[in-house]
N, C-alpha and C. Protein backbone atom coordinates (compact mmCIF):
# COMPACT_ATOMS: atom_id res chain seq x y z
N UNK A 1 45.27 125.91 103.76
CA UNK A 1 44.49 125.83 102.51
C UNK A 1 45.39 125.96 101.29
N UNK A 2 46.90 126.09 101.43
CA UNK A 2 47.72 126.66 100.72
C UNK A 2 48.11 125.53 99.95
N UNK A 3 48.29 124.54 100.95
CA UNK A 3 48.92 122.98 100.64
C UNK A 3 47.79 121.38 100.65
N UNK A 4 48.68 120.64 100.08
CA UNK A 4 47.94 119.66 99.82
C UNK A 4 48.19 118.68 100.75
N UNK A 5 49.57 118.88 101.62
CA UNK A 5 49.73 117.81 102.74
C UNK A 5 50.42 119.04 104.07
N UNK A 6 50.07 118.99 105.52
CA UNK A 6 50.83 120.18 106.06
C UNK A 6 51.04 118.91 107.31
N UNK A 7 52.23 119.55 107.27
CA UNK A 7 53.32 118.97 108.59
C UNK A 7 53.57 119.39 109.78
N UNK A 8 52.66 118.86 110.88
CA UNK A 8 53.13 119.29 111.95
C UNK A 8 54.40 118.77 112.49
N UNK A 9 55.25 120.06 112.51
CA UNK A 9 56.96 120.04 112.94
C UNK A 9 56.91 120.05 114.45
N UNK A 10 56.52 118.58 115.31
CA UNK A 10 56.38 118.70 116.35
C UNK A 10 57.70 117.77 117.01
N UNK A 11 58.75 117.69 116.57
CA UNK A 11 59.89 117.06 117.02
C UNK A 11 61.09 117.72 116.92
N UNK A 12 60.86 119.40 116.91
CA UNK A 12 61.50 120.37 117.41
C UNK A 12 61.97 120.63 118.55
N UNK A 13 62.91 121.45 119.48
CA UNK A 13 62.60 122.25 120.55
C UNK A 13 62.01 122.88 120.37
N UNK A 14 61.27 122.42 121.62
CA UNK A 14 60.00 123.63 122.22
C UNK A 14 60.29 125.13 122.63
N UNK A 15 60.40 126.43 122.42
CA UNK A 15 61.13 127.68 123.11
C UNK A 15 59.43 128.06 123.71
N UNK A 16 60.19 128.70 124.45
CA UNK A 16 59.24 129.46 125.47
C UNK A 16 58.77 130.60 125.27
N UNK A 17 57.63 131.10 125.53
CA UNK A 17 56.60 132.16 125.22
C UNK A 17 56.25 132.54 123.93
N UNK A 18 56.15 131.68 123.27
CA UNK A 18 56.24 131.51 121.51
C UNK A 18 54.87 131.22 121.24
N UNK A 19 54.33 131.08 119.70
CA UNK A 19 52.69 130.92 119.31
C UNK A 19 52.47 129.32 120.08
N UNK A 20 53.25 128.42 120.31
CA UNK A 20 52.68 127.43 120.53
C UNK A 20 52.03 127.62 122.06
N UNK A 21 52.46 128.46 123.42
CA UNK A 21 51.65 128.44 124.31
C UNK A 21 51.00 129.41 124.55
N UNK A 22 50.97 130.75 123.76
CA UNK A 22 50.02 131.54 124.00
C UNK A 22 49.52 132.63 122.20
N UNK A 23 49.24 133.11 122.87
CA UNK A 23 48.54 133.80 121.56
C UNK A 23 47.38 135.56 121.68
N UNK A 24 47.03 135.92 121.00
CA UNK A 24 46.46 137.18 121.10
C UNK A 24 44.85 137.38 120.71
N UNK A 25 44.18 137.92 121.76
CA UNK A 25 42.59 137.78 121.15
C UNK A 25 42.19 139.45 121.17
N UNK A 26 41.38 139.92 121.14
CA UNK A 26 41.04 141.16 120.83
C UNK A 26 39.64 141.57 121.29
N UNK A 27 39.24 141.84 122.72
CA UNK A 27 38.00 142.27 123.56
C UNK A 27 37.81 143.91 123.45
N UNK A 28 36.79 144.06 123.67
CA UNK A 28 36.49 145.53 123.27
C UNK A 28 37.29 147.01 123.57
N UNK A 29 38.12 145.82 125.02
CA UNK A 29 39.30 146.86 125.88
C UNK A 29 40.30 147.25 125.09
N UNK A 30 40.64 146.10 123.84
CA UNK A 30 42.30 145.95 123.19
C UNK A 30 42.49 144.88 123.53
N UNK A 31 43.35 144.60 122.44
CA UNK A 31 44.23 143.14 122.49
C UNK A 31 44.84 143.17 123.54
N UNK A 32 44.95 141.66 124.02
CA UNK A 32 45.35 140.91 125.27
C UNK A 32 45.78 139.56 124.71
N UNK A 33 47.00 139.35 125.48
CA UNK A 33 47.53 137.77 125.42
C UNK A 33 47.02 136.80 126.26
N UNK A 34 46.68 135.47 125.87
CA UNK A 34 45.86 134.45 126.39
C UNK A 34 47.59 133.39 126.39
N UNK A 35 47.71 133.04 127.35
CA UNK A 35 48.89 132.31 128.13
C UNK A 35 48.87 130.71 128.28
N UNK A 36 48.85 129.49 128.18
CA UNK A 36 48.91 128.10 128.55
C UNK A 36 50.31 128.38 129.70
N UNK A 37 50.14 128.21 130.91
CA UNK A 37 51.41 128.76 131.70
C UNK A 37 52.29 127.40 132.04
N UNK A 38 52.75 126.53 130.61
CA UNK A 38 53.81 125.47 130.48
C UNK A 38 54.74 125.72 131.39
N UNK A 39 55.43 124.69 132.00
CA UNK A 39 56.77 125.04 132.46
C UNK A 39 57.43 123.21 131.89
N UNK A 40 58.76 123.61 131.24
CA UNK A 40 59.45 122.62 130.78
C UNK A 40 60.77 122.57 131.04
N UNK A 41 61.49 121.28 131.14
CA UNK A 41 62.97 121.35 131.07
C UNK A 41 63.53 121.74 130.26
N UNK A 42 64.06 122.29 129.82
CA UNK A 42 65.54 123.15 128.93
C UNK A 42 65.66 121.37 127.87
N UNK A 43 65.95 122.07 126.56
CA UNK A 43 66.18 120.60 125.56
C UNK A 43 64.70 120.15 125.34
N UNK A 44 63.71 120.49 125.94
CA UNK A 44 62.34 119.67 125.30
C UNK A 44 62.02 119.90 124.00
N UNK A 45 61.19 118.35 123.65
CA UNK A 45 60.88 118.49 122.28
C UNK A 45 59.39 118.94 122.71
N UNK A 46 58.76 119.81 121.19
CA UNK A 46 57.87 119.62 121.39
C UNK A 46 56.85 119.26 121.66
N UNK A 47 56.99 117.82 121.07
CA UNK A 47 55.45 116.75 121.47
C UNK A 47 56.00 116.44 122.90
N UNK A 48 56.58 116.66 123.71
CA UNK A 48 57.06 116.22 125.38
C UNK A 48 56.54 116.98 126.07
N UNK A 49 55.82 118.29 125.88
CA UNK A 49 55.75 119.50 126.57
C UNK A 49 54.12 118.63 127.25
N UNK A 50 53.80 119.02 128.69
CA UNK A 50 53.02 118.67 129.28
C UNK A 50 52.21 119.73 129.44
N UNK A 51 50.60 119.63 129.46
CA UNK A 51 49.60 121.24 129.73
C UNK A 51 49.55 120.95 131.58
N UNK A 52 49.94 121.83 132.31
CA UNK A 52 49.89 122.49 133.66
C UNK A 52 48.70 121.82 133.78
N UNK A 53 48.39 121.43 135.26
CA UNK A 53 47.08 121.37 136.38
C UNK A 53 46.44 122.85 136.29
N UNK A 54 45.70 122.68 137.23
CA UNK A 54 45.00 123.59 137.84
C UNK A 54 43.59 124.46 136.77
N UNK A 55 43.16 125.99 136.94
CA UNK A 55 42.01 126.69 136.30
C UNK A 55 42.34 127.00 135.42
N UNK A 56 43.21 126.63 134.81
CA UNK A 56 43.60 127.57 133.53
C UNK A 56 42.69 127.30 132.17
N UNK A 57 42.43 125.83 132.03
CA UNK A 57 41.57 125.56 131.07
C UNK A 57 39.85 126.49 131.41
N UNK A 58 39.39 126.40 132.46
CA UNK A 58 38.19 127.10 133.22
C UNK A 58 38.38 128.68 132.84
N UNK A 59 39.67 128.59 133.00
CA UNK A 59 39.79 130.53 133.07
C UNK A 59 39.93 130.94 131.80
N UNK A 60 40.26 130.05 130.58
CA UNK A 60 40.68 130.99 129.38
C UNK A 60 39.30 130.71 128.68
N UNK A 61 38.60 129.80 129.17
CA UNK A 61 36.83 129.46 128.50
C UNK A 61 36.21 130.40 129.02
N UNK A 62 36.47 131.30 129.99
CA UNK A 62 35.77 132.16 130.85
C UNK A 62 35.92 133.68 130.05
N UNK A 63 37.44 133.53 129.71
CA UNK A 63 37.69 134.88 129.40
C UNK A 63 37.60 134.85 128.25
N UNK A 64 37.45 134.01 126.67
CA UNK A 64 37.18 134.33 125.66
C UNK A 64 35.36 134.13 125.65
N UNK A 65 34.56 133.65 126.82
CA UNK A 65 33.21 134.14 126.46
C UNK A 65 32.87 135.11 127.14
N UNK A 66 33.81 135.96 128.28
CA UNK A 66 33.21 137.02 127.95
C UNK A 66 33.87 138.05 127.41
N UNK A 67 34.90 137.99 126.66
CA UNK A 67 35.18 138.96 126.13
C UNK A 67 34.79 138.80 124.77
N UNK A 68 34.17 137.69 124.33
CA UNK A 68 33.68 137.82 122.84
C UNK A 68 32.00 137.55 122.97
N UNK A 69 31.42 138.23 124.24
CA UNK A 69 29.98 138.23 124.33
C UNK A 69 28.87 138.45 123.37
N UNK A 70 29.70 139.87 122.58
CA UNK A 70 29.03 140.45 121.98
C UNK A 70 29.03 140.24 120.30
N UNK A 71 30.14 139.22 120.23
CA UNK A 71 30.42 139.17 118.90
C UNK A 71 29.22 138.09 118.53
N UNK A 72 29.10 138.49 117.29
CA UNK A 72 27.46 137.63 116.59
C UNK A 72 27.43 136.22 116.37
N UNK A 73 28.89 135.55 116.18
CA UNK A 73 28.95 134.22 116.37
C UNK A 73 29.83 133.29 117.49
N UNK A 74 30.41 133.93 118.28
CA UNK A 74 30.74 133.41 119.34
C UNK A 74 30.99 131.96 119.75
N UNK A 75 29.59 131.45 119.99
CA UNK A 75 28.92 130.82 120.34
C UNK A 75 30.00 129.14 119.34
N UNK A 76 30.11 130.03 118.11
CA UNK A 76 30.78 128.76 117.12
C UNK A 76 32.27 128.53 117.41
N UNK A 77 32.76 129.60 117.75
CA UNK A 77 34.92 129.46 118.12
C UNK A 77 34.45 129.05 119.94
N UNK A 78 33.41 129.04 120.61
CA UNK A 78 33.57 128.63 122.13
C UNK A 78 33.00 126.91 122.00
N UNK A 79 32.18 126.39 121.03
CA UNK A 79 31.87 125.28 120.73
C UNK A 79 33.27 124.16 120.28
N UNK A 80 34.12 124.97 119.49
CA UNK A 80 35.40 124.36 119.14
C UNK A 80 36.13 124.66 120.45
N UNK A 81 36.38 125.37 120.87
CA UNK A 81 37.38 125.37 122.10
C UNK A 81 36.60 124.00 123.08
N UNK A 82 36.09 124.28 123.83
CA UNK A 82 35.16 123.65 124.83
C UNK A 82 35.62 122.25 124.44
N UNK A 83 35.39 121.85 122.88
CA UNK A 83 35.37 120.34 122.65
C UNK A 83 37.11 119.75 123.75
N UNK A 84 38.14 120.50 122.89
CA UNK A 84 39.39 120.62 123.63
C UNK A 84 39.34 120.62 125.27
N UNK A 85 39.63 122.05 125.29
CA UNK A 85 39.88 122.24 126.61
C UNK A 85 38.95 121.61 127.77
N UNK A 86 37.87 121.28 127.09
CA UNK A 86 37.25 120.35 128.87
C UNK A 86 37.56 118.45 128.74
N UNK A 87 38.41 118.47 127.77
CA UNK A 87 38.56 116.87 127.36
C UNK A 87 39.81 116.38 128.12
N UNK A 88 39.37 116.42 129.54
CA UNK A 88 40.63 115.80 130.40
C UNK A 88 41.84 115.00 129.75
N UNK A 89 41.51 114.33 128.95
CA UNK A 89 42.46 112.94 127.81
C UNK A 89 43.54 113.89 127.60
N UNK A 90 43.07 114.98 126.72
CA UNK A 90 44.21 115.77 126.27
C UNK A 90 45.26 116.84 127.38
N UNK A 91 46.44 116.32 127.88
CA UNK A 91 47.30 116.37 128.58
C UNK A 91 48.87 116.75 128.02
N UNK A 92 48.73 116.85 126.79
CA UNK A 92 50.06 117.25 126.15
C UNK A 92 49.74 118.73 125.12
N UNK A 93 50.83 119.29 125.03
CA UNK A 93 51.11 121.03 124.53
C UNK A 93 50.26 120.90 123.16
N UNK A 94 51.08 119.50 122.21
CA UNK A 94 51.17 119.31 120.92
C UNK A 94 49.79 118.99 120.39
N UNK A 95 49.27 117.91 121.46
CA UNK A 95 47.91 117.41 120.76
C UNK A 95 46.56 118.43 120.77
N UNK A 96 46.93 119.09 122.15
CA UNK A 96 45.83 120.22 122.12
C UNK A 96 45.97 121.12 120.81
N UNK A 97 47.05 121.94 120.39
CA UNK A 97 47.16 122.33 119.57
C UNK A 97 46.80 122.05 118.08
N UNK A 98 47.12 120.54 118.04
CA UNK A 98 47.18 119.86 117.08
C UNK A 98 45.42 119.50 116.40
N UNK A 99 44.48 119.37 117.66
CA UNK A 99 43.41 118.98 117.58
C UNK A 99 42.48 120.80 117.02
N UNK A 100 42.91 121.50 117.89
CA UNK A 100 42.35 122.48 117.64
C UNK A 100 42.42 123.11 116.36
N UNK A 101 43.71 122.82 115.94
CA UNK A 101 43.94 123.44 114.19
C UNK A 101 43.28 122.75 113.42
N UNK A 102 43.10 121.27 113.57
CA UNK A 102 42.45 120.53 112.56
C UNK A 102 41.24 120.70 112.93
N UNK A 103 40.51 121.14 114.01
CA UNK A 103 39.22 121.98 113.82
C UNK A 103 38.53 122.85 113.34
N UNK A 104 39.49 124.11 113.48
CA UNK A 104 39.43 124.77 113.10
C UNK A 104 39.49 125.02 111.62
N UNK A 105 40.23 123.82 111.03
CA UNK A 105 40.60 124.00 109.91
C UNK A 105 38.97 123.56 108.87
N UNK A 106 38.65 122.09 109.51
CA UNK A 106 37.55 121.81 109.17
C UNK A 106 36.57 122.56 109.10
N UNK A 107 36.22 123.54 110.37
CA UNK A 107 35.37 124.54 110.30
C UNK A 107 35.19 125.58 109.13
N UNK A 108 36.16 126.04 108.54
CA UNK A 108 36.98 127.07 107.47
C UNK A 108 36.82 126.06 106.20
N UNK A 109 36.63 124.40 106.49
CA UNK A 109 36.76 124.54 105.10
C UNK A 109 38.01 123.48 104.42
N UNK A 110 39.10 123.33 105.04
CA UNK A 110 40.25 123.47 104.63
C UNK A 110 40.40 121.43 104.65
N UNK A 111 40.53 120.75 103.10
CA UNK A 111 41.09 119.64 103.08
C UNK A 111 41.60 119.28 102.99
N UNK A 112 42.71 119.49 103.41
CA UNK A 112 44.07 118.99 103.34
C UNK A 112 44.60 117.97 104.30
N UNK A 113 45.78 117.25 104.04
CA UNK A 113 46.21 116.12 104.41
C UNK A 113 46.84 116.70 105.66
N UNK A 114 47.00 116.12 106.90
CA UNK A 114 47.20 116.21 108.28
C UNK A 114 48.49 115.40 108.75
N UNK A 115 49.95 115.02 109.05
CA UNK A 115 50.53 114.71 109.19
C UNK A 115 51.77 114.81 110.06
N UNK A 116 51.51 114.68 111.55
CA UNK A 116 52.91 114.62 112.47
C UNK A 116 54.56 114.05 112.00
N UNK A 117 55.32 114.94 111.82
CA UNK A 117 56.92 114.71 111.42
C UNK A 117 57.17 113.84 112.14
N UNK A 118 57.16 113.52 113.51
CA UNK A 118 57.41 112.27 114.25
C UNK A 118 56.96 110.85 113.61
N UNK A 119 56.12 111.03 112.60
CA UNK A 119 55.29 109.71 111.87
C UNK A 119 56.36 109.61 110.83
N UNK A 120 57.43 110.26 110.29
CA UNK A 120 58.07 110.32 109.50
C UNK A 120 59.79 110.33 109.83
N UNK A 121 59.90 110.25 111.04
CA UNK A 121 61.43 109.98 111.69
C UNK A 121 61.84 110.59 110.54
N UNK A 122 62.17 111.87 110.30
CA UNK A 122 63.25 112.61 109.63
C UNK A 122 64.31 112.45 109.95
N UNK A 123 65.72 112.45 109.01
CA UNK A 123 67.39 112.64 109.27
C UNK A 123 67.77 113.76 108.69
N UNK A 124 69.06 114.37 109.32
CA UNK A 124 69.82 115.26 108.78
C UNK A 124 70.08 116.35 110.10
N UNK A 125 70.44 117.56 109.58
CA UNK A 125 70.89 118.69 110.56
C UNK A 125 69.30 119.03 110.49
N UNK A 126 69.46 120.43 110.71
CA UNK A 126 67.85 121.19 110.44
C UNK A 126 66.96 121.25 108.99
N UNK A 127 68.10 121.57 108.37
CA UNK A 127 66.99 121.91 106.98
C UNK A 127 67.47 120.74 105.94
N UNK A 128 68.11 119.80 106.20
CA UNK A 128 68.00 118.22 105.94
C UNK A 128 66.75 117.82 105.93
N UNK A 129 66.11 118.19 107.53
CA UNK A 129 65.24 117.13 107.91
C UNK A 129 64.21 118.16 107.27
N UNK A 130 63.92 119.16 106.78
CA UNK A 130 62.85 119.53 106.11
C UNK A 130 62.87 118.84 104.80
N UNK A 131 63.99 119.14 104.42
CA UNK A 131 64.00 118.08 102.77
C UNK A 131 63.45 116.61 102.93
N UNK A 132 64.02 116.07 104.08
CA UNK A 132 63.76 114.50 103.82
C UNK A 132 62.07 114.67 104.44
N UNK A 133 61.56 115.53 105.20
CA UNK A 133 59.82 115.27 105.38
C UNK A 133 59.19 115.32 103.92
N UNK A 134 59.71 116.59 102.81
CA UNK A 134 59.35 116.84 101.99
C UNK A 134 59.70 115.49 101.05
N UNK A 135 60.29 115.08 100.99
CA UNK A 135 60.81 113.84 99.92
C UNK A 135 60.03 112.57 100.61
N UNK A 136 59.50 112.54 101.64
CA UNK A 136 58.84 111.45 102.20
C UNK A 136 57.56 111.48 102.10
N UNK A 137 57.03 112.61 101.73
CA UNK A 137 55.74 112.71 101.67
C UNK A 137 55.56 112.88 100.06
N UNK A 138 56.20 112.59 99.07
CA UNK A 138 56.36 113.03 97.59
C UNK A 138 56.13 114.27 97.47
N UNK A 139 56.70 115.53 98.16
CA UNK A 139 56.61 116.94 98.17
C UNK A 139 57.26 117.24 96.80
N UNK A 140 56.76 117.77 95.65
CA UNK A 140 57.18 118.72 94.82
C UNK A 140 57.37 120.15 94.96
N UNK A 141 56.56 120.44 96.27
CA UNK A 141 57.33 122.04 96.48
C UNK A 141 57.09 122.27 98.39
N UNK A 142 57.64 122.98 98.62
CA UNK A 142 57.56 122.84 100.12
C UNK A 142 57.70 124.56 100.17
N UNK A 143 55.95 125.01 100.77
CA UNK A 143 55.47 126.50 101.86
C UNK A 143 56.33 126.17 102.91
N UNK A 144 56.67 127.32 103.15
CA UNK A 144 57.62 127.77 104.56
C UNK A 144 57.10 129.44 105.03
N UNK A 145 57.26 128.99 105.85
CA UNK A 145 56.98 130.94 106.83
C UNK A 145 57.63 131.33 106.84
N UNK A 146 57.49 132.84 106.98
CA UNK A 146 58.61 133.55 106.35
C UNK A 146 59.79 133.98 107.41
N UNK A 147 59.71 133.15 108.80
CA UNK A 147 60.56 133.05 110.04
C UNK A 147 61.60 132.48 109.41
N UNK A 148 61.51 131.48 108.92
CA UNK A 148 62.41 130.29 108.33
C UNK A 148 63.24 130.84 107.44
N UNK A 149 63.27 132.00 106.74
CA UNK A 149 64.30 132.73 106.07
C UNK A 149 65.97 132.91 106.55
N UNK A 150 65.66 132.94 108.31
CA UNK A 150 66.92 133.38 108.82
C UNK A 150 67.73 131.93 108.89
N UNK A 151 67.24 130.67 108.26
CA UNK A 151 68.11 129.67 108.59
C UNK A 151 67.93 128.99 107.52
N UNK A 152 67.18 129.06 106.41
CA UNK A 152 67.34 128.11 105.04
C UNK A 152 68.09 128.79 104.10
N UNK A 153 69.20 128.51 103.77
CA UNK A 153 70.01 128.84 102.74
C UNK A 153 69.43 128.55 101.32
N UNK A 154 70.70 128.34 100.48
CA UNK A 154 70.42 127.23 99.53
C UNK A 154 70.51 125.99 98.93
N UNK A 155 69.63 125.56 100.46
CA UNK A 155 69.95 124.32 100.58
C UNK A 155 68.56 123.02 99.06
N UNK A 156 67.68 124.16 99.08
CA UNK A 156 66.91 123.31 98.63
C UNK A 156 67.25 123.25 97.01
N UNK A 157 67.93 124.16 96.63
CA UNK A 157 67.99 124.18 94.96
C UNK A 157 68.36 123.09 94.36
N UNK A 158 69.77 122.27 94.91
CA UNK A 158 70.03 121.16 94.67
C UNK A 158 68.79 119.62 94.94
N UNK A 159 68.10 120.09 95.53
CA UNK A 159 67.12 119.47 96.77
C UNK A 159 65.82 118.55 95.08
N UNK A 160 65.40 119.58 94.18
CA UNK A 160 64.69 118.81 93.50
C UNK A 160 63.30 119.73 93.83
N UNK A 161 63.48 120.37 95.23
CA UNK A 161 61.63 120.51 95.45
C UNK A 161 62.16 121.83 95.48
N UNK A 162 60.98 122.76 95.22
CA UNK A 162 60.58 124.47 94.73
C UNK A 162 60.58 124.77 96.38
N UNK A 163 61.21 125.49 96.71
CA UNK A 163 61.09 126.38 98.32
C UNK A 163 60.09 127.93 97.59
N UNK A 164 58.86 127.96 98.44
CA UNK A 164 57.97 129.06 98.40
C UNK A 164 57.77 129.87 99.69
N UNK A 165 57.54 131.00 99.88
CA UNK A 165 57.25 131.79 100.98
C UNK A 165 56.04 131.85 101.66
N UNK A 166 55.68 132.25 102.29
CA UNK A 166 54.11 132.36 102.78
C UNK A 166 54.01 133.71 102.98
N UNK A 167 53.12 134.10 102.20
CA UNK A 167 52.56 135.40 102.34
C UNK A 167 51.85 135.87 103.20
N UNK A 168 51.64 136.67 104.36
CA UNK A 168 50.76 136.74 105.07
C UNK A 168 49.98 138.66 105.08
N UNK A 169 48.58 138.16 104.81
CA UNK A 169 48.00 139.98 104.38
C UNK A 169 48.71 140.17 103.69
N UNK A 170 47.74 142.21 103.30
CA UNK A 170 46.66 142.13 104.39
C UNK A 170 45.64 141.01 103.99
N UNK A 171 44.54 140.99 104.94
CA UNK A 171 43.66 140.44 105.07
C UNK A 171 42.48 141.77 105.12
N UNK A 172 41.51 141.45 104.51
CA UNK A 172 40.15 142.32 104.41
C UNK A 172 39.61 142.77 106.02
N UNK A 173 39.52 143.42 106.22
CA UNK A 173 39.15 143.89 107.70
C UNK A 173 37.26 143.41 107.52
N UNK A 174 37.07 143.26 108.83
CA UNK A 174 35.83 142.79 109.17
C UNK A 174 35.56 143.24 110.77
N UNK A 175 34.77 143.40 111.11
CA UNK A 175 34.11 144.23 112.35
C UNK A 175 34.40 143.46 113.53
N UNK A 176 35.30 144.39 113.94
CA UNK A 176 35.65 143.85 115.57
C UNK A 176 34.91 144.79 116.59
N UNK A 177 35.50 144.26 117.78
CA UNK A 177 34.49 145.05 119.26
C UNK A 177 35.68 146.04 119.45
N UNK A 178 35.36 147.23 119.73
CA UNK A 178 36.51 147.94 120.25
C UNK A 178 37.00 148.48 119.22
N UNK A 179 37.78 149.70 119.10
CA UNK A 179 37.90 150.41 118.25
C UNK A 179 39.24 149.77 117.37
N UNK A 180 39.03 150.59 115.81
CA UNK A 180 40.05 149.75 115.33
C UNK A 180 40.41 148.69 114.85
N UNK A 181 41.35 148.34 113.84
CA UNK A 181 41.22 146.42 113.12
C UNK A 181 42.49 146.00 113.39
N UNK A 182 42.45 144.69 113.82
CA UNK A 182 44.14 144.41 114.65
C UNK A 182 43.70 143.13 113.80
N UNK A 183 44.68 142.82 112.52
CA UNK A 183 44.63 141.12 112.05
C UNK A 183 45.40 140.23 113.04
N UNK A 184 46.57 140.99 113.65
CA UNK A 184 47.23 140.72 114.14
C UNK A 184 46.33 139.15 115.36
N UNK A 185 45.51 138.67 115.35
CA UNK A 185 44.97 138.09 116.34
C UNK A 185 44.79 136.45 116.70
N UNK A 186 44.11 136.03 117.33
CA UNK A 186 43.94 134.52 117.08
C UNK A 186 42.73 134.36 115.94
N UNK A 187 42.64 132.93 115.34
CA UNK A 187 41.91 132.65 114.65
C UNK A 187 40.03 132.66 115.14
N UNK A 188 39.88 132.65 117.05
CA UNK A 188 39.19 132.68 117.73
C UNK A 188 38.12 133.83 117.35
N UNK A 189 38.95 135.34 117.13
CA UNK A 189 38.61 136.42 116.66
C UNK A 189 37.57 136.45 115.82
N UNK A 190 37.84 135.90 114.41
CA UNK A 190 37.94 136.02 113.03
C UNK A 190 36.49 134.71 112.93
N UNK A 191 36.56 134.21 113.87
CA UNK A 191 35.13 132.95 113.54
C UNK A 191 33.94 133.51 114.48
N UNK A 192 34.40 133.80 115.71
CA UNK A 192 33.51 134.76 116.52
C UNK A 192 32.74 135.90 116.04
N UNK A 193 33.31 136.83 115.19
CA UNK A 193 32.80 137.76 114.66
C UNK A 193 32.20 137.52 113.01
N UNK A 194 32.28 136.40 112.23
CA UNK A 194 32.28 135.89 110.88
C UNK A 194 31.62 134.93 110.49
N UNK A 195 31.80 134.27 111.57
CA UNK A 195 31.30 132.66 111.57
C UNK A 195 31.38 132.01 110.63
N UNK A 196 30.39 131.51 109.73
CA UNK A 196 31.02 130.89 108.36
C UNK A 196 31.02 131.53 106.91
N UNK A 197 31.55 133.06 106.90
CA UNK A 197 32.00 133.84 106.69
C UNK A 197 33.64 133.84 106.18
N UNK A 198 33.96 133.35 107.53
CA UNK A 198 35.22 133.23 107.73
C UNK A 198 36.39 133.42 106.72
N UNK A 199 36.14 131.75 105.79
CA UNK A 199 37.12 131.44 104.68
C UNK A 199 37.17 132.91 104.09
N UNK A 200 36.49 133.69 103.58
CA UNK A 200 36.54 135.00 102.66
C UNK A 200 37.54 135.93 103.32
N UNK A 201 37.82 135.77 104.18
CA UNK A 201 38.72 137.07 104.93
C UNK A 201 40.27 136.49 104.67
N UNK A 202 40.52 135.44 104.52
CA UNK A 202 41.78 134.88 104.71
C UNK A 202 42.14 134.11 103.43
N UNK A 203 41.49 133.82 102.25
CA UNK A 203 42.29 133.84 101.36
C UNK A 203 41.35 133.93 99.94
């Protein structure tokens, strides 16, 4: 909601056990990690990463309805999942992901422009190729997370475009199951218990 065009940086290496295959939900027991159990060759790019056979799609629909039984809207973050995860088609790491954010995003609200870096064949080393996505898309300023600190110099000053941080929280606490407020969570959380509510908690 921050930006006017957002870039999925999906022509990265992929690392392992990172937000892209799993993530954190919050049942009345305590937070628990929800897993996609990828296995990839060493050097993969992101958009290459393949989603595993077997129950796993069955089992994580299982375990976020019942561990978010009780929450008052539920019913609306298992309607967005479901669309995904029972849509055999989708067979890759990136697109599941990819589909679900722009759901989610829609759900929340959020109009902004949608755009895979692979649509944009970037050049350079690493933070080259952030400049040239940003200069390809007529970026006058380019949000970054605040991970990205340990490897962008000052590279962009000469660059023309404004480098900004992303702030994250707090965020307004809102009623979870189980004792205690963990923001720390998936977005699954935060629509389950809010529903269209939501946008107000997050910015």
């Amino acid at each position: 909601n921050e930006v006017d065009i957002f870039v999925f940086y999906d022509i990265v290496q992929y690392t392992k056990n990172d937000w892209r295959n799993r993530n954190r939900i919050k049942p009345s027991t305590g937070y628990t990690w929800m897993t996609i159990p990828v296995s990839t060759k060493s050097n993969s790019m992101i958009d290459e990463v393949k989603l595993p056979g077997g129950k796993w799609r069955k089992n994580h629909l299982s375990t976020i309805r019942y561990s978010y039984s009780k929450a008052p809207h539920m019913s609306d973050a298992l309607t967005i999942l479901e669309k995904r995860l029972n849509n055999p088609e989708i067979i890759m790491l990136s697109e599941l992901n990819i589909s679900l954010i722009r759901d989610f995003s829609n759900y929340l609200g959020i109009e902004c422009t949608f755009i895979n870096s692979s649509q944009l064949s970037p050049q350079g080393d690493r933070v080259e190729r952030i400049i040239d996505i940003c200069n390809k898309v007529g970026a006058s300023e380019y949000l970054s997370g605040d991970s990205a600190q340990s490897y962008i110099g000052d590279e962009f000053e000469s660059s023309g475009i404004k480098l900004k941080w992303m702030k994250y929280g707090p965020f307004p606490e809102y009623n979870q199951l189980g004792d205690g407020f963990d923001d720390f969570v998936s977005i699954i959380d935060l629509v389950a218990h809010t529903g269209q509510d939501a946008p107000t908690y997050i910015w």
